[in-house]
N, C-alpha and C. Protein backbone atom coordinates (compact mmCIF):
# COMPACT_ATOMS: atom_id res chain seq x y z
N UNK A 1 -100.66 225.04 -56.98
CA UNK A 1 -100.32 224.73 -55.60
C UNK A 1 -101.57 224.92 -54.74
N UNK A 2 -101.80 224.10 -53.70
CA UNK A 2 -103.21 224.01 -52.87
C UNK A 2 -102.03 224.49 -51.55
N UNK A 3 -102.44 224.93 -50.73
CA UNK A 3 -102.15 225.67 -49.12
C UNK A 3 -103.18 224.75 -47.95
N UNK A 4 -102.73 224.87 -46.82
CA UNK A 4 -103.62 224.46 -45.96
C UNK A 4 -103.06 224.52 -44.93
N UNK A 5 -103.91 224.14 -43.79
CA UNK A 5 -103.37 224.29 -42.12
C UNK A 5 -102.54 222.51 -41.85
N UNK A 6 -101.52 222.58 -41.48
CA UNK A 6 -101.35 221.27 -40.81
C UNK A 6 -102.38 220.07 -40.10
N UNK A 7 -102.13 219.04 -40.11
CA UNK A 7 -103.30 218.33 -39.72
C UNK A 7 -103.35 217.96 -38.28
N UNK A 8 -101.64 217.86 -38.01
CA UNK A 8 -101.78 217.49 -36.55
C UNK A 8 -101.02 218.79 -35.74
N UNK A 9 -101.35 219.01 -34.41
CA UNK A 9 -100.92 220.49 -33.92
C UNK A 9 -99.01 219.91 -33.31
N UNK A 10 -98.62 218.81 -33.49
CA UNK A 10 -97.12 218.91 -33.15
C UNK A 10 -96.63 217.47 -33.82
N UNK A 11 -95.50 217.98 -34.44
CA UNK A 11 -94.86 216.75 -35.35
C UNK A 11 -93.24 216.41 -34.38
N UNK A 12 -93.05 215.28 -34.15
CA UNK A 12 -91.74 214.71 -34.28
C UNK A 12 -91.13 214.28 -35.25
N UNK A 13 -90.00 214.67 -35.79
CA UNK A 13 -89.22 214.36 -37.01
C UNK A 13 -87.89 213.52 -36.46
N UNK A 14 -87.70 211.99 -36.52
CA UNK A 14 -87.03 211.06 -36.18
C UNK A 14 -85.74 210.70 -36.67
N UNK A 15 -84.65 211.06 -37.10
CA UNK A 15 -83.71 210.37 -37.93
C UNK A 15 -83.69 209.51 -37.76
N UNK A 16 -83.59 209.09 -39.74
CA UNK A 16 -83.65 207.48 -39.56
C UNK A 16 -82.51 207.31 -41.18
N UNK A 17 -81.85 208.37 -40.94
CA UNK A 17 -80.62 208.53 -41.85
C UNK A 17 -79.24 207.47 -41.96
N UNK A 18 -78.91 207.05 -43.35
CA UNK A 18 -77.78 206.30 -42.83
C UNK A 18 -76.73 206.91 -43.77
N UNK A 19 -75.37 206.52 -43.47
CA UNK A 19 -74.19 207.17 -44.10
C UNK A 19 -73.47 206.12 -44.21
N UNK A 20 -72.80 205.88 -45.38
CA UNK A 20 -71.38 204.92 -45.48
C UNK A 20 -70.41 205.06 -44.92
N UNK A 21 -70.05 206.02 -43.61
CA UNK A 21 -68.78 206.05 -42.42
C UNK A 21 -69.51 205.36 -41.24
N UNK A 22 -70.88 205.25 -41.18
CA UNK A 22 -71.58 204.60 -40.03
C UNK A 22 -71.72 205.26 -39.35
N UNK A 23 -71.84 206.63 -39.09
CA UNK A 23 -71.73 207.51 -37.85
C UNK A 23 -73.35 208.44 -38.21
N UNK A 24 -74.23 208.34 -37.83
CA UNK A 24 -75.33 208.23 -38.22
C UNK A 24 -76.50 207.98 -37.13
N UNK A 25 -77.65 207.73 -36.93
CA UNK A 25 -78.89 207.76 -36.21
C UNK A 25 -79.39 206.65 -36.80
N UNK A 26 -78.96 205.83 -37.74
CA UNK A 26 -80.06 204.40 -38.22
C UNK A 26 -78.64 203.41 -37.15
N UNK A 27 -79.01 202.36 -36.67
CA UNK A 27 -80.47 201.82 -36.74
C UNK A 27 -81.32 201.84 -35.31
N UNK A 28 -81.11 202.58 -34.44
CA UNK A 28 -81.28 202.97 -33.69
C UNK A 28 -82.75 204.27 -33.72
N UNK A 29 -82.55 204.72 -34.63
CA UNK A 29 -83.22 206.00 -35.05
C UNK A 29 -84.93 205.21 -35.62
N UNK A 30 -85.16 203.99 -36.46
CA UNK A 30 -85.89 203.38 -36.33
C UNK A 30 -86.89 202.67 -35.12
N UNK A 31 -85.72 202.20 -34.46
CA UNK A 31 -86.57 201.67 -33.19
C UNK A 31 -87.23 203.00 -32.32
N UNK A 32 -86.45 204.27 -31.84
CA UNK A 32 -87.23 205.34 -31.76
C UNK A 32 -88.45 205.74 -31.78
N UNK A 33 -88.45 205.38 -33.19
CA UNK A 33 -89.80 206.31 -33.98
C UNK A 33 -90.83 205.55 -33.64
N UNK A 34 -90.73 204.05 -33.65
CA UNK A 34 -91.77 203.19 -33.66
C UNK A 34 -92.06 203.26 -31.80
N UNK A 35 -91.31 203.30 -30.98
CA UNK A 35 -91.39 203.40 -29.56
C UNK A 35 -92.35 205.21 -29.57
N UNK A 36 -91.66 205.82 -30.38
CA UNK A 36 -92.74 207.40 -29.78
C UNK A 36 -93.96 206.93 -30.35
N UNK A 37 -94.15 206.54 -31.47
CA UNK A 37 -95.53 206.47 -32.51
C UNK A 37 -96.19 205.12 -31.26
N UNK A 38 -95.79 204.76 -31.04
CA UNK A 38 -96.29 203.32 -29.66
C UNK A 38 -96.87 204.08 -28.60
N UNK A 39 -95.93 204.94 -27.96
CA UNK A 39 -96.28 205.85 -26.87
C UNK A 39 -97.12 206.90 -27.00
N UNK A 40 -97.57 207.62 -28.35
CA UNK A 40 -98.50 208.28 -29.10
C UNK A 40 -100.07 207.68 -29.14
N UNK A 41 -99.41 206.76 -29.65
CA UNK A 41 -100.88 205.89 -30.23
C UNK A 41 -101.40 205.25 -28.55
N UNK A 42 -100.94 205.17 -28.08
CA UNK A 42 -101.10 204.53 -26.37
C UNK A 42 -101.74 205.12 -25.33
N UNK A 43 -101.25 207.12 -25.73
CA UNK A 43 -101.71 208.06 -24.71
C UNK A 43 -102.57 208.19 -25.62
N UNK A 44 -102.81 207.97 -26.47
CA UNK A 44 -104.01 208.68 -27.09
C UNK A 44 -104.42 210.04 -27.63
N UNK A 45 -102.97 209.87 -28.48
CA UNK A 45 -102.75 211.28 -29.02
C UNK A 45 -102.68 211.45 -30.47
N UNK A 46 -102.39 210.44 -30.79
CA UNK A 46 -102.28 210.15 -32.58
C UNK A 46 -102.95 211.13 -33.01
N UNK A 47 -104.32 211.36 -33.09
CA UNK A 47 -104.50 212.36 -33.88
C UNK A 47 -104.53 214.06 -33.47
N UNK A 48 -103.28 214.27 -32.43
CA UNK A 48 -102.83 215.24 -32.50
C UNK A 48 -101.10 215.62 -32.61
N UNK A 49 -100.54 214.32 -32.52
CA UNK A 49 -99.35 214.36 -32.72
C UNK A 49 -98.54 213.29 -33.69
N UNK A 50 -98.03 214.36 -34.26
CA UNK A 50 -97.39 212.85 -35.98
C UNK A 50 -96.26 212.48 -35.73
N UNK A 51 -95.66 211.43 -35.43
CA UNK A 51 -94.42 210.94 -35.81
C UNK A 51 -93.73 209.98 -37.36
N UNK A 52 -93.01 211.13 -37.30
CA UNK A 52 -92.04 210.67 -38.87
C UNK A 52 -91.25 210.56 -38.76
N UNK A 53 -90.79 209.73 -39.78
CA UNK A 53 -89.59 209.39 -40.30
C UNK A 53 -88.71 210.56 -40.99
N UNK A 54 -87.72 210.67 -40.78
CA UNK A 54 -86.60 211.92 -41.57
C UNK A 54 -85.53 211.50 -41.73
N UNK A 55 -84.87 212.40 -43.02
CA UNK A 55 -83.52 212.58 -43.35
C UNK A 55 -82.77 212.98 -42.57
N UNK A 56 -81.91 213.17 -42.49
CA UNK A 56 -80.50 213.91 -41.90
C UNK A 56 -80.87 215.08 -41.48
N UNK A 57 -81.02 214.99 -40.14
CA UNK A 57 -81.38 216.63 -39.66
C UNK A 57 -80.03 217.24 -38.87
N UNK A 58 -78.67 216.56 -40.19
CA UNK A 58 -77.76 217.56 -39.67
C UNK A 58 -76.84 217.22 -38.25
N UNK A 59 -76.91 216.59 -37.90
CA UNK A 59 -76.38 216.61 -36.43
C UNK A 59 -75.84 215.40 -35.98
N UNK A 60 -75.41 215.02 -36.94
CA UNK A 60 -75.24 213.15 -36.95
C UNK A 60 -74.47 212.66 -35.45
N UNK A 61 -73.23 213.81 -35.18
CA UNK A 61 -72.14 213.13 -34.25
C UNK A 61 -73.05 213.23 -32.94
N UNK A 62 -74.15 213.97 -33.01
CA UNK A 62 -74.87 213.60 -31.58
C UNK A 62 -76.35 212.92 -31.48
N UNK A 63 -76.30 212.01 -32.30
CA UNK A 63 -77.58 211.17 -32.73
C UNK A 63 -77.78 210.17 -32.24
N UNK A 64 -78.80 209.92 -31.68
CA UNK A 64 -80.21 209.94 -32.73
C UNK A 64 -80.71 210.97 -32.44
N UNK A 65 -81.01 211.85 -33.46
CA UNK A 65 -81.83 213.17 -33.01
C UNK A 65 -83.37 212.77 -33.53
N UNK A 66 -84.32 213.44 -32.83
CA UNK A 66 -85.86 214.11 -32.66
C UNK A 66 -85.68 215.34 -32.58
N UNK A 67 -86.55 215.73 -33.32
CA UNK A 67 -87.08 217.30 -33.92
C UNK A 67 -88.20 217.20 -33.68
N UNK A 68 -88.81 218.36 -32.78
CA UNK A 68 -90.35 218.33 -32.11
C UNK A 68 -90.38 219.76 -32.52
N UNK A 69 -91.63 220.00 -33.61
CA UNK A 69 -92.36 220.90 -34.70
C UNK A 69 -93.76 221.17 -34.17
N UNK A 70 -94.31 222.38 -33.70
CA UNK A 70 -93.90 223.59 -34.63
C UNK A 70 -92.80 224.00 -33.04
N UNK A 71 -92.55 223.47 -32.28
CA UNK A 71 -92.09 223.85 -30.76
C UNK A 71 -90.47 223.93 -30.87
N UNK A 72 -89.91 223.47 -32.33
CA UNK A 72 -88.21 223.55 -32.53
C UNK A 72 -87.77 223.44 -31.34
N UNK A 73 -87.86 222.35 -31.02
CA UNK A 73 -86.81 221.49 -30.16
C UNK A 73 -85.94 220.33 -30.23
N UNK A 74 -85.05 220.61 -29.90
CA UNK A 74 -84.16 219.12 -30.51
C UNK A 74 -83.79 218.05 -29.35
N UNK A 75 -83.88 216.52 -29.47
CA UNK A 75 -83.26 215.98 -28.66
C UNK A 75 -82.41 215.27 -29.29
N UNK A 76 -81.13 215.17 -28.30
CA UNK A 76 -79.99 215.14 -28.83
C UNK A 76 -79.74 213.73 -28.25
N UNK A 77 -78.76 212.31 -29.15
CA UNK A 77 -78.34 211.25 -28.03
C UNK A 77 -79.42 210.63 -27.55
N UNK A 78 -80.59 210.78 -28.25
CA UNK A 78 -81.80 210.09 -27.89
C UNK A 78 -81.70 208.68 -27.61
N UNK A 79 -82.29 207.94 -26.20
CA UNK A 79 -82.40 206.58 -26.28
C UNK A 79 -83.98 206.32 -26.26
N UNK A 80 -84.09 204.40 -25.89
CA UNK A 80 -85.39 204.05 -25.80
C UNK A 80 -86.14 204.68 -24.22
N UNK A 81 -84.73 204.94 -22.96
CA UNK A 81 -85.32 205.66 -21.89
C UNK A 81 -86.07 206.77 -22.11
N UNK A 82 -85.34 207.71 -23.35
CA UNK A 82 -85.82 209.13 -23.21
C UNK A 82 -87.55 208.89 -23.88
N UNK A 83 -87.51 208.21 -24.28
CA UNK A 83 -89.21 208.33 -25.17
C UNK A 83 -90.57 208.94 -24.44
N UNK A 84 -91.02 208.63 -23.04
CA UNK A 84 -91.98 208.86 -22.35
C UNK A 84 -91.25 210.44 -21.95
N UNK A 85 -90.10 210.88 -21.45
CA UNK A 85 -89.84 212.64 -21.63
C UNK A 85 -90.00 213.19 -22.63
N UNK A 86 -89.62 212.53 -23.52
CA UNK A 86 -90.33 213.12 -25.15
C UNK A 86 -91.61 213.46 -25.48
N UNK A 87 -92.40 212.33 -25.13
CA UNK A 87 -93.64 212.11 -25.71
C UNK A 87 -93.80 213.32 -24.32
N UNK A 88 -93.67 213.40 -23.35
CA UNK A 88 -94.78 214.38 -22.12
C UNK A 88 -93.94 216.32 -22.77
N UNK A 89 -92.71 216.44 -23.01
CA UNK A 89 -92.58 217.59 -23.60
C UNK A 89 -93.72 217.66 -25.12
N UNK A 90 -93.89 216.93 -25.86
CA UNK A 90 -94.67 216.96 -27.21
C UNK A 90 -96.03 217.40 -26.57
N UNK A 91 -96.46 216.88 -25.27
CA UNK A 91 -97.92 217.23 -24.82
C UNK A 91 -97.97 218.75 -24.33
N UNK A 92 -97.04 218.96 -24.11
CA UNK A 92 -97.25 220.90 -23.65
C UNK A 92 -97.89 221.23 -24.67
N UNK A 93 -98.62 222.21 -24.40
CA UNK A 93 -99.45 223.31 -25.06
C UNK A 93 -100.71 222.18 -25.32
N UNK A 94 -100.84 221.08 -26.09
CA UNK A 94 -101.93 220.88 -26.94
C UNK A 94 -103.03 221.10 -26.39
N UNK A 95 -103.90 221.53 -27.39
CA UNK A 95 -105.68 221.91 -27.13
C UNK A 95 -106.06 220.67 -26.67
């Protein structure tokens, strides 16, 4: 096993989960990710903030959830409005 420091100082983790009852964060949870990683790459932050793609972070009946790492925050019911409040909470703290 190799160890190391993270590469970027804050990750968003996107659901982009689907379920056979439909009650779920896809497909909605896609367009998301690509709107923060847009708004990332735009402010000019990419290489301090990662947006991914994720599994099931659990919380389906109030989805689309974002998970903002290492700051454990969740947004809950996420739309395409919320993205620019997202992306400006992800900018707290960074160096």
């Amino acid at each position: 096993m190799k160890a190391g420091a993270p590469r970027h100082q804050k990750y968003l983790f996107v659901c982009e989960n689907t379920r056979n009852d439909g009650v779920c964060c896809m497909p909605e949870g896609e367009r998301i990710r690509e709107g923060l990683k847009q708004s990332v790459q735009t402010q000019g932050l990419a290489l301090r903030i990662r947006v991914s793609r994720s599994g099931c972070l659990d919380l389906c009946a109030d989805g689309p959830n974002v998970l903002l790492m290492p700051d454990n925050k969740w947004f809950h019911q996420v739309s395409l409005k919320d993205l620019d409040d997202i992306v400006l909470e992800a900018r707290k703290g960074l160096l």
